[in-house]
PDB file of N, CA and C in Angstrom:
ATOM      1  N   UNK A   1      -7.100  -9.763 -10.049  1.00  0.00           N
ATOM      2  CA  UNK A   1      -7.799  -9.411  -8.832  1.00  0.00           C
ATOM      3  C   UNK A   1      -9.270  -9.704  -9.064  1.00  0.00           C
ATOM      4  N   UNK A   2     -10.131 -10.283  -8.227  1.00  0.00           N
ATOM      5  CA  UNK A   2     -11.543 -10.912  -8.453  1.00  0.00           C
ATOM      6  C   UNK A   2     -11.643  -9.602  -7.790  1.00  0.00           C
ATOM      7  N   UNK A   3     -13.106  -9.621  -8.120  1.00  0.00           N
ATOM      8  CA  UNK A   3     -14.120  -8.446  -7.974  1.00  0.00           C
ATOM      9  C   UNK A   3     -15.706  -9.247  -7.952  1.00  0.00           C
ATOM     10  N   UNK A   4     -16.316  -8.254  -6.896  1.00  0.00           N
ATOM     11  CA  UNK A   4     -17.481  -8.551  -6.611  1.00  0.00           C
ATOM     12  C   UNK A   4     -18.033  -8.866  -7.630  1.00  0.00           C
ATOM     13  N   UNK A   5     -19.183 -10.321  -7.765  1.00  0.00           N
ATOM     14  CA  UNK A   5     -20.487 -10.170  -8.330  1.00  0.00           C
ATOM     15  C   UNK A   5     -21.405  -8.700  -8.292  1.00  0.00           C
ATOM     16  N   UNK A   6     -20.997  -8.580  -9.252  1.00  0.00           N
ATOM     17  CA  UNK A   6     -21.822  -6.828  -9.526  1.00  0.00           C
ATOM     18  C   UNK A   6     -21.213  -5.230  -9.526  1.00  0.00           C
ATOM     19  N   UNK A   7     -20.069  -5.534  -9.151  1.00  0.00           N
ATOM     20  CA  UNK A   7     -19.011  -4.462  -9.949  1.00  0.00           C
ATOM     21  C   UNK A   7     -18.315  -4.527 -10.760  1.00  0.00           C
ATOM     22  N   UNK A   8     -17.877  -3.020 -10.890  1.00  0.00           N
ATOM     23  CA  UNK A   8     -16.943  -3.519 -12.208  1.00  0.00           C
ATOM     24  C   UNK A   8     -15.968  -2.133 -11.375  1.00  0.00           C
ATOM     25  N   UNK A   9     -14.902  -2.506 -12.245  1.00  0.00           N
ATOM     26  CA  UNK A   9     -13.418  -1.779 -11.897  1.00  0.00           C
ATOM     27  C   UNK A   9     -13.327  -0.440 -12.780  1.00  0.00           C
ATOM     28  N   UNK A  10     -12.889   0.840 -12.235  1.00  0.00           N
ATOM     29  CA  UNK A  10     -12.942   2.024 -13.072  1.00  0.00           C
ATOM     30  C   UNK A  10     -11.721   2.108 -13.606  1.00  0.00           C
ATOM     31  N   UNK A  11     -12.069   2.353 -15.027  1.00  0.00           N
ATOM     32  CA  UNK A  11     -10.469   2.557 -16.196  1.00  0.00           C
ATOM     33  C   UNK A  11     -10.213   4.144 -15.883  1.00  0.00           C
ATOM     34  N   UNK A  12     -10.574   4.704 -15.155  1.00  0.00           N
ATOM     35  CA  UNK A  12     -10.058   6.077 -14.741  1.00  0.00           C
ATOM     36  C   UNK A  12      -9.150   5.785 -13.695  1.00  0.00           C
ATOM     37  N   UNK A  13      -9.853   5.090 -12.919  1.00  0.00           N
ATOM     38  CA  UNK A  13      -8.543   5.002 -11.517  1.00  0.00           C
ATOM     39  C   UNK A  13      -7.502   3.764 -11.643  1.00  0.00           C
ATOM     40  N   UNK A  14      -7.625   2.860 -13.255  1.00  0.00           N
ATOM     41  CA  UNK A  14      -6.746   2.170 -13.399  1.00  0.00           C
ATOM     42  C   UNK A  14      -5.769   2.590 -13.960  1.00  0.00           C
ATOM     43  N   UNK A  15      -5.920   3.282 -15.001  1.00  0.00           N
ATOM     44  CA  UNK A  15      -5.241   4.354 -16.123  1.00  0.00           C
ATOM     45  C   UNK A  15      -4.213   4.722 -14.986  1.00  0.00           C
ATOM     46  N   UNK A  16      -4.755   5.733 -13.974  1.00  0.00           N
ATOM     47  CA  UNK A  16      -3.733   6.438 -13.150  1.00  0.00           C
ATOM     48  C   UNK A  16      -2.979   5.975 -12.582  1.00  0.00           C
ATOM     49  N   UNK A  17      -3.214   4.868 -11.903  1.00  0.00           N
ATOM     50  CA  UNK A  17      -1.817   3.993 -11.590  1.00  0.00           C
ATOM     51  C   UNK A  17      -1.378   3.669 -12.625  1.00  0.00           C
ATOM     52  N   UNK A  18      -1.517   3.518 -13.570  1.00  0.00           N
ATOM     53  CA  UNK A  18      -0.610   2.763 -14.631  1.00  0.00           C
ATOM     54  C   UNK A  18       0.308   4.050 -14.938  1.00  0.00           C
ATOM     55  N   UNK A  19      -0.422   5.380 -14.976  1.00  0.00           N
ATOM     56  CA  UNK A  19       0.800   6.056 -15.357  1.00  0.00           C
ATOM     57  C   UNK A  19       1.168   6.650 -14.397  1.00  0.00           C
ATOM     58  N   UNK A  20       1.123   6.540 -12.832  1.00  0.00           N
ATOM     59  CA  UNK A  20       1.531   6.430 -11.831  1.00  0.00           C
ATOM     60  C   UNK A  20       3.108   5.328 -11.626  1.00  0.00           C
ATOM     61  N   UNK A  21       3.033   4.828 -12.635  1.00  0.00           N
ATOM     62  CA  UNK A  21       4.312   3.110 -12.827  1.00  0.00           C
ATOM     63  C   UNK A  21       3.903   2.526 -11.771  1.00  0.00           C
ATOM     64  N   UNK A  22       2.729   2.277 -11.381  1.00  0.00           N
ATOM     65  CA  UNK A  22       2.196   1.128 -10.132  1.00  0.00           C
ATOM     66  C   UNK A  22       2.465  -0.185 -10.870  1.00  0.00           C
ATOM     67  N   UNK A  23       1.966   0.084 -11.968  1.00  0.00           N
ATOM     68  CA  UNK A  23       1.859  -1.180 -12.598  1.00  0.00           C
ATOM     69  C   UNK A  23       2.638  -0.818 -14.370  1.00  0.00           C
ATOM     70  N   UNK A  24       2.600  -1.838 -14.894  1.00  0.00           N
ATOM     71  CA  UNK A  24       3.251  -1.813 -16.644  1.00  0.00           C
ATOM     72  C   UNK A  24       1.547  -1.297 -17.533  1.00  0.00           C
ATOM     73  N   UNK A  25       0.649  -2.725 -17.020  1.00  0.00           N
ATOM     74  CA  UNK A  25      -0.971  -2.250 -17.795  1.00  0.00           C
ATOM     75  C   UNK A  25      -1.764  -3.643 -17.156  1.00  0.00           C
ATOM     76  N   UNK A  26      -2.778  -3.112 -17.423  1.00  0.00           N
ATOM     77  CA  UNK A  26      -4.344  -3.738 -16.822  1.00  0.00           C
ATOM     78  C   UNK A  26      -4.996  -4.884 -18.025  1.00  0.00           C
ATOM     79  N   UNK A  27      -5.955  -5.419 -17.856  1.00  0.00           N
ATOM     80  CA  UNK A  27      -7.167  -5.456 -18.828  1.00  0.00           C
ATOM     81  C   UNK A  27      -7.841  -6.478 -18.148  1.00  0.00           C
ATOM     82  N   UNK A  28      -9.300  -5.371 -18.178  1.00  0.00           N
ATOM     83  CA  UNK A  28     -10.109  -5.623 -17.254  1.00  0.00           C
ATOM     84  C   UNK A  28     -11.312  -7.082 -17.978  1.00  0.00           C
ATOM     85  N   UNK A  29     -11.459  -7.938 -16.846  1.00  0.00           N
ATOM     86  CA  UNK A  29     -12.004  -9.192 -17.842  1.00  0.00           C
ATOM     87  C   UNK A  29     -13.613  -8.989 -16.786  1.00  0.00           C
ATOM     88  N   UNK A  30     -13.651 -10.173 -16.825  1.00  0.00           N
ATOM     89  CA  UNK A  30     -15.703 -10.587 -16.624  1.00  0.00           C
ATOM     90  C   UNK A  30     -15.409 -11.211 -14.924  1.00  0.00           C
ATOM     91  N   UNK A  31     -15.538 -10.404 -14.093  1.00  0.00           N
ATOM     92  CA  UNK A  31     -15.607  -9.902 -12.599  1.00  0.00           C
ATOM     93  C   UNK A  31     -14.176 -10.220 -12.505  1.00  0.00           C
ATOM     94  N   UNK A  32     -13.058  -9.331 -13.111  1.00  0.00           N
ATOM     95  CA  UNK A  32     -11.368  -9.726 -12.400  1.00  0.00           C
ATOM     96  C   UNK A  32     -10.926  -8.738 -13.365  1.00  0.00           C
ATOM     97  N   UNK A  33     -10.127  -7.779 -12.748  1.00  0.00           N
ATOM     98  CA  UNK A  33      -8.853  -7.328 -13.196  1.00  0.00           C
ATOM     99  C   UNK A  33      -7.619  -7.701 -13.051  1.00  0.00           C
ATOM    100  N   UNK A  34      -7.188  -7.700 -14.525  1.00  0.00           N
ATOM    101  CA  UNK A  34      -5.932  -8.748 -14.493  1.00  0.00           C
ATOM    102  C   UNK A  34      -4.178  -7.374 -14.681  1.00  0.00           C
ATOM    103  N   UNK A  35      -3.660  -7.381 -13.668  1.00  0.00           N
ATOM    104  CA  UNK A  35      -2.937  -6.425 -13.059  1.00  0.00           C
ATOM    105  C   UNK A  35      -1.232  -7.003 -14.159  1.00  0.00           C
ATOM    106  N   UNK A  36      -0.325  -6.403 -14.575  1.00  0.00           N
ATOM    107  CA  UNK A  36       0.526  -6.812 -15.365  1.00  0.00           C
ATOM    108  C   UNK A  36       1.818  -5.678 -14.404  1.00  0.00           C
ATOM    109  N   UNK A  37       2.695  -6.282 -13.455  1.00  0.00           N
ATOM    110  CA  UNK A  37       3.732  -5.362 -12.646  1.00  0.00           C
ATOM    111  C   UNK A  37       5.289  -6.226 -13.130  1.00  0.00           C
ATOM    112  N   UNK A  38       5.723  -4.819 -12.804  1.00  0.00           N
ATOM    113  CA  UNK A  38       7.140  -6.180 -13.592  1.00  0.00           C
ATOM    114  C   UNK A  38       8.259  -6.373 -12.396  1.00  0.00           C
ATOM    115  N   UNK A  39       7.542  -6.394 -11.298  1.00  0.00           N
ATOM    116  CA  UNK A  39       8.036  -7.286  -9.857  1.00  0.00           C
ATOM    117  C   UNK A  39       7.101  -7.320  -8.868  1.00  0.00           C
ATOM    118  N   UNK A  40       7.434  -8.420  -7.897  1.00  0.00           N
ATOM    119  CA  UNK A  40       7.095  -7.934  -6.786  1.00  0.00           C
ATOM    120  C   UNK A  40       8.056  -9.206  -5.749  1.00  0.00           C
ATOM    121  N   UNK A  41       7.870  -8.696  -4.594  1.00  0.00           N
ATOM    122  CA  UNK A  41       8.677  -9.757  -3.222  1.00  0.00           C
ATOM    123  C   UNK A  41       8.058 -10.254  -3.099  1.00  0.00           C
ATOM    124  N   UNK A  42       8.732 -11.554  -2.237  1.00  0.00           N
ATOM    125  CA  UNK A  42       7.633 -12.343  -1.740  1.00  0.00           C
ATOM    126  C   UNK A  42       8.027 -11.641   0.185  1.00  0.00           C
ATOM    127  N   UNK A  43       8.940 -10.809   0.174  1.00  0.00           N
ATOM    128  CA  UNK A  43       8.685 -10.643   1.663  1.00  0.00           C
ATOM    129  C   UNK A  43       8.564  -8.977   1.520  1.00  0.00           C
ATOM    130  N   UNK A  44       7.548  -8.390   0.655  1.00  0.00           N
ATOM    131  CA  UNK A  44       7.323  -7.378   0.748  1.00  0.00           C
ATOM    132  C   UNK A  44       5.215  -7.619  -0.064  1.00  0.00           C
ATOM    133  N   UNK A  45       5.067  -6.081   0.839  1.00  0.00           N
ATOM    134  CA  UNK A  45       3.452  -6.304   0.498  1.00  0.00           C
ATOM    135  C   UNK A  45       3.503  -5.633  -0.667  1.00  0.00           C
ATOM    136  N   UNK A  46       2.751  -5.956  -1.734  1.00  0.00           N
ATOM    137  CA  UNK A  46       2.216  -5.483  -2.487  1.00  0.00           C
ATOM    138  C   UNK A  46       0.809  -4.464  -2.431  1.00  0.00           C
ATOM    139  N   UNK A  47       0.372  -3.409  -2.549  1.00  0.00           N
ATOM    140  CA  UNK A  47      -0.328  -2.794  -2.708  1.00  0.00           C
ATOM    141  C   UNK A  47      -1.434  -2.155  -3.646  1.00  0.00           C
ATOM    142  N   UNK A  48      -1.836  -2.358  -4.725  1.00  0.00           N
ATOM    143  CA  UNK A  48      -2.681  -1.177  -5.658  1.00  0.00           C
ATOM    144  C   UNK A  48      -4.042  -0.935  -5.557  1.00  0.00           C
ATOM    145  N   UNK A  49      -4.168   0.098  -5.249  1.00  0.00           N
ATOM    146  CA  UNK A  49      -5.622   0.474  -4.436  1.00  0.00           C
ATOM    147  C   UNK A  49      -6.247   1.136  -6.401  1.00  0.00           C
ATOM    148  N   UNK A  50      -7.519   0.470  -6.437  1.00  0.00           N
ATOM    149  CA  UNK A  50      -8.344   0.903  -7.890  1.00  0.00           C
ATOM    150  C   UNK A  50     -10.007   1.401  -7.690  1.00  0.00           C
ATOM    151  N   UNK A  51     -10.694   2.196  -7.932  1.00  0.00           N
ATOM    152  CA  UNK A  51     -12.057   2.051  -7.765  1.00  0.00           C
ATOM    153  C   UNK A  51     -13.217   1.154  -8.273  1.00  0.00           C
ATOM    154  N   UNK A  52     -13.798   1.256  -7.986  1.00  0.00           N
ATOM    155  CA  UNK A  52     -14.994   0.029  -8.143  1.00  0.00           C
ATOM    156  C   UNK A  52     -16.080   0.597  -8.211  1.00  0.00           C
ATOM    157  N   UNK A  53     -17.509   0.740  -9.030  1.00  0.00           N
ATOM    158  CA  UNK A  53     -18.630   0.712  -9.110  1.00  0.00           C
ATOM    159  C   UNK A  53     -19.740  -0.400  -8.674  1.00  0.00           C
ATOM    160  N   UNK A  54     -20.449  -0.551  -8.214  1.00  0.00           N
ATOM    161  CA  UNK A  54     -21.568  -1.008  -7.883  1.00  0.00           C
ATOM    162  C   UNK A  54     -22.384  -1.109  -9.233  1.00  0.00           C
ATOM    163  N   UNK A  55     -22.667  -1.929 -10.031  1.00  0.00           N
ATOM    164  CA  UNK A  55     -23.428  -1.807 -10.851  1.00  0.00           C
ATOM    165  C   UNK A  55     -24.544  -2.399 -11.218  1.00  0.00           C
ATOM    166  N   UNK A  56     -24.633  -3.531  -9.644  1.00  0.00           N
ATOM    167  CA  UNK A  56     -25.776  -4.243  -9.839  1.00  0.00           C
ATOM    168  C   UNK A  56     -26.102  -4.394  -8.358  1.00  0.00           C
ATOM    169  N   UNK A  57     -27.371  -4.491  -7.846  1.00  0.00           N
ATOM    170  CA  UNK A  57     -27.095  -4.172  -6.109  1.00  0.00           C
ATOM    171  C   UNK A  57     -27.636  -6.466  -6.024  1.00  0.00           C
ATOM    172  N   UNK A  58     -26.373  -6.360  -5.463  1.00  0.00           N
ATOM    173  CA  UNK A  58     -26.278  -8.398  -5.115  1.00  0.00           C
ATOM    174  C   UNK A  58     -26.063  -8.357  -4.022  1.00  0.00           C
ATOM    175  N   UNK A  59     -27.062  -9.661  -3.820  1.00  0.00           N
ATOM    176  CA  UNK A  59     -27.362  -9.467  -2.156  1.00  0.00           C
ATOM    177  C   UNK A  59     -25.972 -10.657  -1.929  1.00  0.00           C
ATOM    178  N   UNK A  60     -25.841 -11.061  -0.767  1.00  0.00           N
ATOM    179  CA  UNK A  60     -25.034 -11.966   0.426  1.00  0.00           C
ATOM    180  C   UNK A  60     -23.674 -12.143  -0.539  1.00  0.00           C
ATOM    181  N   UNK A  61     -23.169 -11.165  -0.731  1.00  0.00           N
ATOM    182  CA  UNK A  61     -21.666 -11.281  -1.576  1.00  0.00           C
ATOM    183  C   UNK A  61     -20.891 -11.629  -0.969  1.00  0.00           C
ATOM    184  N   UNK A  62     -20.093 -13.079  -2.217  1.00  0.00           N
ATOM    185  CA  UNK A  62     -19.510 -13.853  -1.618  1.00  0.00           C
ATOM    186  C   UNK A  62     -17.929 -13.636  -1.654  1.00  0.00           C
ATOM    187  N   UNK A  63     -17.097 -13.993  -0.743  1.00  0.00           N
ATOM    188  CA  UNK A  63     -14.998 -13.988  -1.161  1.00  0.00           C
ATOM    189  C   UNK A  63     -15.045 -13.789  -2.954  1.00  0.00           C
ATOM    190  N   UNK A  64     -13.950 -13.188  -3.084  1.00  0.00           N
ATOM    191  CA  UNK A  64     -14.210 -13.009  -4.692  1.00  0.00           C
ATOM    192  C   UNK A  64     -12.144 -13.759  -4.354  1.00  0.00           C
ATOM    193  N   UNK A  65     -11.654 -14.151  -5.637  1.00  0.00           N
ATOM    194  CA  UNK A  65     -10.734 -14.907  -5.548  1.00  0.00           C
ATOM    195  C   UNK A  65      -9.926 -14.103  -6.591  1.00  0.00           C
ATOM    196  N   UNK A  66      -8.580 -14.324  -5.922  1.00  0.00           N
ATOM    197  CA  UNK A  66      -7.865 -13.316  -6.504  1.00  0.00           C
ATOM    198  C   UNK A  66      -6.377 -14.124  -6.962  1.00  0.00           C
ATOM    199  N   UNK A  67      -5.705 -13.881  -7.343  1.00  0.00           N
ATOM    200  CA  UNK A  67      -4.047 -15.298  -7.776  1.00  0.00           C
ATOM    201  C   UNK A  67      -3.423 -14.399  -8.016  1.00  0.00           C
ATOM    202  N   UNK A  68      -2.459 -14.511  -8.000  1.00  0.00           N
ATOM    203  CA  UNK A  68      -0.676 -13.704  -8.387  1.00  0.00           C
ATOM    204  C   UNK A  68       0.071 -14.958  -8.672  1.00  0.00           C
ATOM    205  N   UNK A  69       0.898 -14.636 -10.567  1.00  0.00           N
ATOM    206  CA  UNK A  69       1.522 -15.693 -10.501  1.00  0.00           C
ATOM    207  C   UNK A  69       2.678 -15.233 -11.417  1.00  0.00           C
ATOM    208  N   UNK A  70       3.633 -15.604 -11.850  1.00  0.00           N
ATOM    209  CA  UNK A  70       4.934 -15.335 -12.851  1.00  0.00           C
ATOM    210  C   UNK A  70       4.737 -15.011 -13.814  1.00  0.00           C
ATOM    211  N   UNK A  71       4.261 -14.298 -14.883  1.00  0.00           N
ATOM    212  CA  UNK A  71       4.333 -14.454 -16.554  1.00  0.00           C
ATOM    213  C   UNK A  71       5.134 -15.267 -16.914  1.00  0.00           C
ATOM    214  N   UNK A  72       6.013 -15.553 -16.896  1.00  0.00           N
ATOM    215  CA  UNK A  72       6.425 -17.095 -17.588  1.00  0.00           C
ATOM    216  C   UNK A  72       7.354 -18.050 -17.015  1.00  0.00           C
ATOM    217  N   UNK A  73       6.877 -18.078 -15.363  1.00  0.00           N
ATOM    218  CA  UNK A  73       6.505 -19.383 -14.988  1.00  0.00           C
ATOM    219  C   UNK A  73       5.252 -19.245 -13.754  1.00  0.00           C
ATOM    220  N   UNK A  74       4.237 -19.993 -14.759  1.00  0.00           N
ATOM    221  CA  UNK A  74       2.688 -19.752 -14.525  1.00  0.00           C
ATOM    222  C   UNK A  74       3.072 -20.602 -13.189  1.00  0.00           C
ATOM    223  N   UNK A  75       3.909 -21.444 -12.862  1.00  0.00           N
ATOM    224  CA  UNK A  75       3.913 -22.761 -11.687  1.00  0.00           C
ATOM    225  C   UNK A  75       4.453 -21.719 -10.156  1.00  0.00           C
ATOM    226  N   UNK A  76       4.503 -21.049 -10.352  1.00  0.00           N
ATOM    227  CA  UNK A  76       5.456 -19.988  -9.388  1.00  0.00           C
ATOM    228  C   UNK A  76       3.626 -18.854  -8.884  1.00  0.00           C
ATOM    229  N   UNK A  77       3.000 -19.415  -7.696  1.00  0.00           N
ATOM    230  CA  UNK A  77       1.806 -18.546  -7.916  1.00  0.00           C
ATOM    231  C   UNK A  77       1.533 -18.606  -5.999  1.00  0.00           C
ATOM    232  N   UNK A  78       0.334 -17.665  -6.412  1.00  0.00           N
ATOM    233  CA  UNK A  78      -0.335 -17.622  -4.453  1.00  0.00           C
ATOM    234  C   UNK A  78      -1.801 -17.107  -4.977  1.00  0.00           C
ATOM    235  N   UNK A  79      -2.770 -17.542  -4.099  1.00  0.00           N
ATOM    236  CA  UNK A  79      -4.134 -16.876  -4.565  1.00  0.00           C
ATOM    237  C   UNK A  79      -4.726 -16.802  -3.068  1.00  0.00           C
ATOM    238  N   UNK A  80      -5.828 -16.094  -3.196  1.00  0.00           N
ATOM    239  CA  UNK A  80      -6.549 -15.689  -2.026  1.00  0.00           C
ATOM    240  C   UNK A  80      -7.595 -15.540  -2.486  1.00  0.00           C
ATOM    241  N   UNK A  81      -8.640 -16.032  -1.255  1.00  0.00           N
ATOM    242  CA  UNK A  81      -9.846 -15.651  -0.948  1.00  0.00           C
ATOM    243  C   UNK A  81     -10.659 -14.872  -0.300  1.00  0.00           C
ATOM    244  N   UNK A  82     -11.161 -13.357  -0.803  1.00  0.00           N
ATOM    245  CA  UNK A  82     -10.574 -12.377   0.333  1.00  0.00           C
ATOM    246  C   UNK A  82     -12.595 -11.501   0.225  1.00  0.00           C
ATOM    247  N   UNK A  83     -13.042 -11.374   1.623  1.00  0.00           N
ATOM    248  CA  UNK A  83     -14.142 -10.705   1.570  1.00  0.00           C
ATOM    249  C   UNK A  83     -13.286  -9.693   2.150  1.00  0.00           C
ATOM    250  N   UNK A  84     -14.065  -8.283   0.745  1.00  0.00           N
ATOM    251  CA  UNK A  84     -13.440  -7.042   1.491  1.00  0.00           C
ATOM    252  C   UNK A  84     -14.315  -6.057   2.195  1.00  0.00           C
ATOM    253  N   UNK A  85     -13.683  -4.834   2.543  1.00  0.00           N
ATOM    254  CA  UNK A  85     -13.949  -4.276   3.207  1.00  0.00           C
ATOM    255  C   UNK A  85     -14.530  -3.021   1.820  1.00  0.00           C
ATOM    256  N   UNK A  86     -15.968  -2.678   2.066  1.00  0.00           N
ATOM    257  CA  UNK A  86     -16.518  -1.841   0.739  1.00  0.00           C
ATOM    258  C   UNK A  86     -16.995  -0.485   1.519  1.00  0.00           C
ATOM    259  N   UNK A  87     -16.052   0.660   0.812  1.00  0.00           N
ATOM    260  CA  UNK A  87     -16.183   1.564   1.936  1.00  0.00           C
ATOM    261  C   UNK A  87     -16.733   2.686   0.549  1.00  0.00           C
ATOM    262  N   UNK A  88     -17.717   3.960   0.901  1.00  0.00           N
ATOM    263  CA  UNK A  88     -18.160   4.720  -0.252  1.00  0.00           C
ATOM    264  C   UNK A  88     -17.404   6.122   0.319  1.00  0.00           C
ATOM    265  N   UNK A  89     -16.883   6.443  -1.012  1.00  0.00           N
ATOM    266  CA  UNK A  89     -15.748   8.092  -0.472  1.00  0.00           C
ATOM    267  C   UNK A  89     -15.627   8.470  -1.817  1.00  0.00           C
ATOM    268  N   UNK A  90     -15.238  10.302  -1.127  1.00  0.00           N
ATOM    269  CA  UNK A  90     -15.970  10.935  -3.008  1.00  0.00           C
ATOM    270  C   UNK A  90     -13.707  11.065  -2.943  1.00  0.00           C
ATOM    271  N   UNK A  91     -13.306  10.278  -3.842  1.00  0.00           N
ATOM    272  CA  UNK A  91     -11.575  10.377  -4.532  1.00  0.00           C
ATOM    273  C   UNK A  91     -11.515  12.023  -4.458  1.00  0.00           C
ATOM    274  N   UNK A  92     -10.292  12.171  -4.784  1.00  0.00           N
ATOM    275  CA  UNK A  92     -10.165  13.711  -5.138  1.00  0.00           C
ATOM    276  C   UNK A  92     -10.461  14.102  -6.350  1.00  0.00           C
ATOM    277  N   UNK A  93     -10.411  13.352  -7.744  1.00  0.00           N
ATOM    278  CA  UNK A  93     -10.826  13.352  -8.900  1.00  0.00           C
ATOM    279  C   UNK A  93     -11.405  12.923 -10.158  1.00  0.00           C
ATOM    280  N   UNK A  94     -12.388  11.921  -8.783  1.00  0.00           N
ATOM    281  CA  UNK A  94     -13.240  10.955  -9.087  1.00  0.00           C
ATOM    282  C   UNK A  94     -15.122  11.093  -8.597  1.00  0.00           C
ATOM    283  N   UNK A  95     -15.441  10.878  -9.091  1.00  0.00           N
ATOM    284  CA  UNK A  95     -17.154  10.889  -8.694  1.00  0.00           C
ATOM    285  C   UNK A  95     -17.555   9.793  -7.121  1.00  0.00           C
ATOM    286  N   UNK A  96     -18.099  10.114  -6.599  1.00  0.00           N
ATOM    287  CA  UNK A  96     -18.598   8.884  -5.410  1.00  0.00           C
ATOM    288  C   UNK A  96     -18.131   7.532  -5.903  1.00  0.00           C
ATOM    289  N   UNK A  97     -17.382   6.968  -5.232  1.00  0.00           N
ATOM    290  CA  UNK A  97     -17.705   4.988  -5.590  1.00  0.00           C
ATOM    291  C   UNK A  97     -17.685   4.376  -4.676  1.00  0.00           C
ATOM    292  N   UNK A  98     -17.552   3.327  -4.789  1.00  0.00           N
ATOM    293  CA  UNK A  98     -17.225   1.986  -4.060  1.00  0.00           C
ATOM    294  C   UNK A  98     -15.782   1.415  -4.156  1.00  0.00           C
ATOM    295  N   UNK A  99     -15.108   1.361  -2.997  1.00  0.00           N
ATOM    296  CA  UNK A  99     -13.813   1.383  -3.295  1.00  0.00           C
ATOM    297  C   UNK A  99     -13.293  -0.346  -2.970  1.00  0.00           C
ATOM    298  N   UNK A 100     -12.419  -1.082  -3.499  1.00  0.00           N
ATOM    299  CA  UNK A 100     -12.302  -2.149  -3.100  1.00  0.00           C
ATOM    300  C   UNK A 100     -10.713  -2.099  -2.995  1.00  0.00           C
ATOM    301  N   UNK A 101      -9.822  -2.387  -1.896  1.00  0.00           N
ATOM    302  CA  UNK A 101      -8.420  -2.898  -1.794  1.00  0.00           C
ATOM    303  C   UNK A 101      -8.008  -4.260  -0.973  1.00  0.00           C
ATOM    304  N   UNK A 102      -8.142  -5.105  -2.268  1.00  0.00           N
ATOM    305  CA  UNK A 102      -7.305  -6.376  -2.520  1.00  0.00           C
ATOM    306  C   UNK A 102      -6.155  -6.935  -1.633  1.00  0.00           C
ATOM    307  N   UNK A 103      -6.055  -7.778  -0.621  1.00  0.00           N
ATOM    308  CA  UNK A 103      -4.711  -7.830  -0.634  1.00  0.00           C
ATOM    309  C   UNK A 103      -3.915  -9.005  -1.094  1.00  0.00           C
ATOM    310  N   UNK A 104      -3.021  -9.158  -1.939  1.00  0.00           N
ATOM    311  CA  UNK A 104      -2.348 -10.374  -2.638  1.00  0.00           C
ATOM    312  C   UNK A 104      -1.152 -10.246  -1.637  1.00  0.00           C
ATOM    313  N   UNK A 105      -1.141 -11.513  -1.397  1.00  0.00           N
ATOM    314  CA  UNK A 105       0.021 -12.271  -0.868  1.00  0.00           C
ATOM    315  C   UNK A 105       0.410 -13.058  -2.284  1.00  0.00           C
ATOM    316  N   UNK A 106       1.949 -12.779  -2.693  1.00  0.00           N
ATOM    317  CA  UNK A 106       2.531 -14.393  -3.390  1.00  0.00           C
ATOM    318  C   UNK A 106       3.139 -14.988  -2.147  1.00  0.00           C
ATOM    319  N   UNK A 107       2.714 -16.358  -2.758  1.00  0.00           N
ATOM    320  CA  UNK A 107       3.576 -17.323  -2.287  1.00  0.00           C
ATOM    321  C   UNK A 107       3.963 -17.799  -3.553  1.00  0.00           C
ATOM    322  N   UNK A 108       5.478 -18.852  -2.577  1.00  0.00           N
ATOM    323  CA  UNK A 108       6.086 -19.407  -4.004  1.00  0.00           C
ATOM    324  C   UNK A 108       5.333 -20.972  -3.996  1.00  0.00           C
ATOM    325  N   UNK A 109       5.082 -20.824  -5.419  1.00  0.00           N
ATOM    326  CA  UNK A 109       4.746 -22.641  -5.510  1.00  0.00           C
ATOM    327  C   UNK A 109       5.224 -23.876  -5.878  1.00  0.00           C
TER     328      UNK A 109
END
């Protein structure tokens, strides 16, 4: 999942889905969290909502680019280019953030 120039993704609200079984596990790289699920449809939506920090204030932010593809068959993929919607709300057991939800479409390739 791409992420804004100038945030970064919270390992508190990733952690919890993970042991939520949203997902198997994460690891968060240099503007993208890389999401590890051990399915999904292609005629069903996928969902995982994560928090986000602001950690650098960047002006005219651009689509951040996001891919879904097979673990082992990388040729099987869908990506998007997605400006989101950045909304600020205090979680129930989280501090104020910046929240970002992604939406991945696969397609097959």
């Amino acid at each position: 999942v791409g992420l804004f120039t100038g945030y970064g993704a919270s390992r508190q609200s990733l952690e919890a889905r993970r042991l939520e079984g949203v997902m198997k596990r994460y690891e968060l790289g240099d503007s993208r969290v890389d999401l590890y699920l051990e399915e999904m449809h292609v005629d069903k939506e996928t969902c995982i909502e994560f928090n986000v920090t602001r950690e650098h204030d960047v002006r005219s932010l651009q689509a951040a680019n996001s891919e879904v593809f097979e673990y082992y068959a990388p040729e099987r993929k869908g990506s998007v280019a997605t400006s989101y919607v950045v909304e600020e709300y205090l979680a129930p057991d989280l501090e104020p953030v910046d929240t970002v939800n992604p939406p991945i479409d696969p397609v097959d390739g």
